[in-house]
C-alpha atoms as a PDB file:
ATOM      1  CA  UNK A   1      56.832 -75.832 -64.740  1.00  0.00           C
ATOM      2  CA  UNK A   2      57.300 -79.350 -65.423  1.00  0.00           C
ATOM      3  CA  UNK A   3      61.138 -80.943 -65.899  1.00  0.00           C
ATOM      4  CA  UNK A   4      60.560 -82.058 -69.267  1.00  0.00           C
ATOM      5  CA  UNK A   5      60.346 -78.058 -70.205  1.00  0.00           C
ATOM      6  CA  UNK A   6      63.173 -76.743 -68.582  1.00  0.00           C
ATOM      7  CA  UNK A   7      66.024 -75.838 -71.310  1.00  0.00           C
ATOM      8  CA  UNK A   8      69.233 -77.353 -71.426  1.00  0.00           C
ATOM      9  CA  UNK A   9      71.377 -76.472 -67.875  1.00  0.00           C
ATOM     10  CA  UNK A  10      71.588 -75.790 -64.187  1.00  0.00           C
ATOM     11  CA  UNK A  11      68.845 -74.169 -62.793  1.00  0.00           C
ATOM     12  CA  UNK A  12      68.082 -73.848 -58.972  1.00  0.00           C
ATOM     13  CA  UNK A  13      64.785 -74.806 -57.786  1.00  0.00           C
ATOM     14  CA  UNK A  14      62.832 -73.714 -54.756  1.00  0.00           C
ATOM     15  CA  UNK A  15      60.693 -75.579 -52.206  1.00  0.00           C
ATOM     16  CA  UNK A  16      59.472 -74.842 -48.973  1.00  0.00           C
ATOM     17  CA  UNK A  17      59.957 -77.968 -46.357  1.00  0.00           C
ATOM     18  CA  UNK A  18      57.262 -78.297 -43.814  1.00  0.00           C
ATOM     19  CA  UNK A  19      58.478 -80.740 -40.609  1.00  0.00           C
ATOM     20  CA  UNK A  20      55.319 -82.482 -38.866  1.00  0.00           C
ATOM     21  CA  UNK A  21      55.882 -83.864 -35.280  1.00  0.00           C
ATOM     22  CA  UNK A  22      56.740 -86.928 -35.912  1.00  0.00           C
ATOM     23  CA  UNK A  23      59.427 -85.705 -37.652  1.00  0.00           C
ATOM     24  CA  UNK A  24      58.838 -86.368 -41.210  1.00  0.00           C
ATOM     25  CA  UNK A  25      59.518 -83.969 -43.917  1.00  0.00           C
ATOM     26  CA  UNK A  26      57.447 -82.648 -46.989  1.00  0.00           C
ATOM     27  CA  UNK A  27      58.179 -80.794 -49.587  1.00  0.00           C
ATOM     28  CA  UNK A  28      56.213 -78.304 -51.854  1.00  0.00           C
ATOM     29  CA  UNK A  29      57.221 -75.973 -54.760  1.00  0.00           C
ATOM     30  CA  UNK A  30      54.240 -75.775 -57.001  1.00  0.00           C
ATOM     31  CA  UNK A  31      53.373 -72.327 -54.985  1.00  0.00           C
ATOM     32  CA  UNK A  32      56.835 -70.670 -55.222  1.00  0.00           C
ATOM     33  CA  UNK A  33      58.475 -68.734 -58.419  1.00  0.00           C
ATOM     34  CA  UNK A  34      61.843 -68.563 -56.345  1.00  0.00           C
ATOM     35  CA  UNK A  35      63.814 -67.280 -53.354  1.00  0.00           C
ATOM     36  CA  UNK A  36      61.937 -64.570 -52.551  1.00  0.00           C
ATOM     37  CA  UNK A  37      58.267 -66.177 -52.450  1.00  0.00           C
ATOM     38  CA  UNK A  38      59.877 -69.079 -50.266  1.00  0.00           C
ATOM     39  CA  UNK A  39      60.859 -67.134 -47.884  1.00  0.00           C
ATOM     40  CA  UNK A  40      58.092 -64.831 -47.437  1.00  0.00           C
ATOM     41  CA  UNK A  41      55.577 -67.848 -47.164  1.00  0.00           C
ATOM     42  CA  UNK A  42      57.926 -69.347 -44.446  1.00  0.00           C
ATOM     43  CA  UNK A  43      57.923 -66.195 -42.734  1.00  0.00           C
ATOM     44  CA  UNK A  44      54.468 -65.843 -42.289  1.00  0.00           C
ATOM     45  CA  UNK A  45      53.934 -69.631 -41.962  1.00  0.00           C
ATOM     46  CA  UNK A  46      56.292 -69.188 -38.574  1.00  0.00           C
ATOM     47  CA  UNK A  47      54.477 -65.953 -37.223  1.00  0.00           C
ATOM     48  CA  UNK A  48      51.218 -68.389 -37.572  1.00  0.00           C
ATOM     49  CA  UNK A  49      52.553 -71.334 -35.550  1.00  0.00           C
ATOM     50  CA  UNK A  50      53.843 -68.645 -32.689  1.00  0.00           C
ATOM     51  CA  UNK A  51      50.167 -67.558 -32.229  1.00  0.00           C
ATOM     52  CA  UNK A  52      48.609 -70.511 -32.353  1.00  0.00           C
ATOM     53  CA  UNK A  53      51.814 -72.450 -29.899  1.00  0.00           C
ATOM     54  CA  UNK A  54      49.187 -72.993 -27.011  1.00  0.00           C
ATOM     55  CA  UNK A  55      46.976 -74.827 -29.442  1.00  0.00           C
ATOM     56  CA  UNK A  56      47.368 -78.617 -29.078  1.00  0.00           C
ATOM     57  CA  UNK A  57      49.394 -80.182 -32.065  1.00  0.00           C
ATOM     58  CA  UNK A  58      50.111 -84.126 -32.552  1.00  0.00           C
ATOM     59  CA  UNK A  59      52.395 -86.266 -34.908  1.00  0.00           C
ATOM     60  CA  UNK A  60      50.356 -84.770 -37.896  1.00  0.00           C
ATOM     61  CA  UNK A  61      51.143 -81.029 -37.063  1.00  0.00           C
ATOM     62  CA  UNK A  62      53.487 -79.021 -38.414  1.00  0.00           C
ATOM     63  CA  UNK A  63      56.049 -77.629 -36.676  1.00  0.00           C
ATOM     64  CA  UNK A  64      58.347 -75.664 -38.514  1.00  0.00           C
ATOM     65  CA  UNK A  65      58.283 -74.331 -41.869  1.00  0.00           C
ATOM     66  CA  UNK A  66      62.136 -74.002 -43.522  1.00  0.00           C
ATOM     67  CA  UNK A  67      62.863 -72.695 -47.342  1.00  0.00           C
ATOM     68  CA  UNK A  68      65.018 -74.720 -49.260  1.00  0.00           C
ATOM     69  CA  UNK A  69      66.778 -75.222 -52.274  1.00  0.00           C
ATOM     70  CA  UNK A  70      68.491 -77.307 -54.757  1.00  0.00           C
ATOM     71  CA  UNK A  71      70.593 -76.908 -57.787  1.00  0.00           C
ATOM     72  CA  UNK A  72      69.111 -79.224 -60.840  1.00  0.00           C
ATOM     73  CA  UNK A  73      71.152 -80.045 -64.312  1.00  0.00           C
ATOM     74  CA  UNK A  74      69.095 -80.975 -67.553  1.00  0.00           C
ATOM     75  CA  UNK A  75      70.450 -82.674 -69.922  1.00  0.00           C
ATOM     76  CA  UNK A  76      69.581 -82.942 -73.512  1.00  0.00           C
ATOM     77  CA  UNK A  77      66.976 -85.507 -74.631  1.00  0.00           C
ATOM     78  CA  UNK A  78      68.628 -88.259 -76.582  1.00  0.00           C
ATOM     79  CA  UNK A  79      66.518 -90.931 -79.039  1.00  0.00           C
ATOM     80  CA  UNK A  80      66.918 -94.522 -78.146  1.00  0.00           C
END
């Protein structure tokens, strides 16, 4: 859903931050309808980098997978 269609409040929104090795962070949320789809992609996400750990990884790898949150207030759109 895009912001300019949320109603009128707080809502909380939720991402899924992937870390790459050179320590920069990314976040997505397009794939996730809340807590509980954040978490199960970061939980298998994790179980994927422990199997492949012996695999070489550089700056562009990820290497950790967190879910995340934040609380977002809409206002109401005003004419100027």
């Amino acid at each position: 859903m895009t912001w300019h269609n949320e109603p009128v409040g707080t809502v909380t929104q939720w991402a899924v931050e992937h870390t790459y090795g050179d320590g920069e962070k990314r976040y997505f949320d397009d794939l996730f309808d809340g807590e509980a789809d954040g978490l199960k992609y970061v939980e298998v996400q994790q179980l994927e980098l422990l199997r492949r750990e012996k695999a070489p990884s550089g700056e562009g790898s990820v290497v950790a997978y967190r879910a995340v949150s934040r609380q977002v207030t809409y206002g109401e759109w005003k004419e100027i």
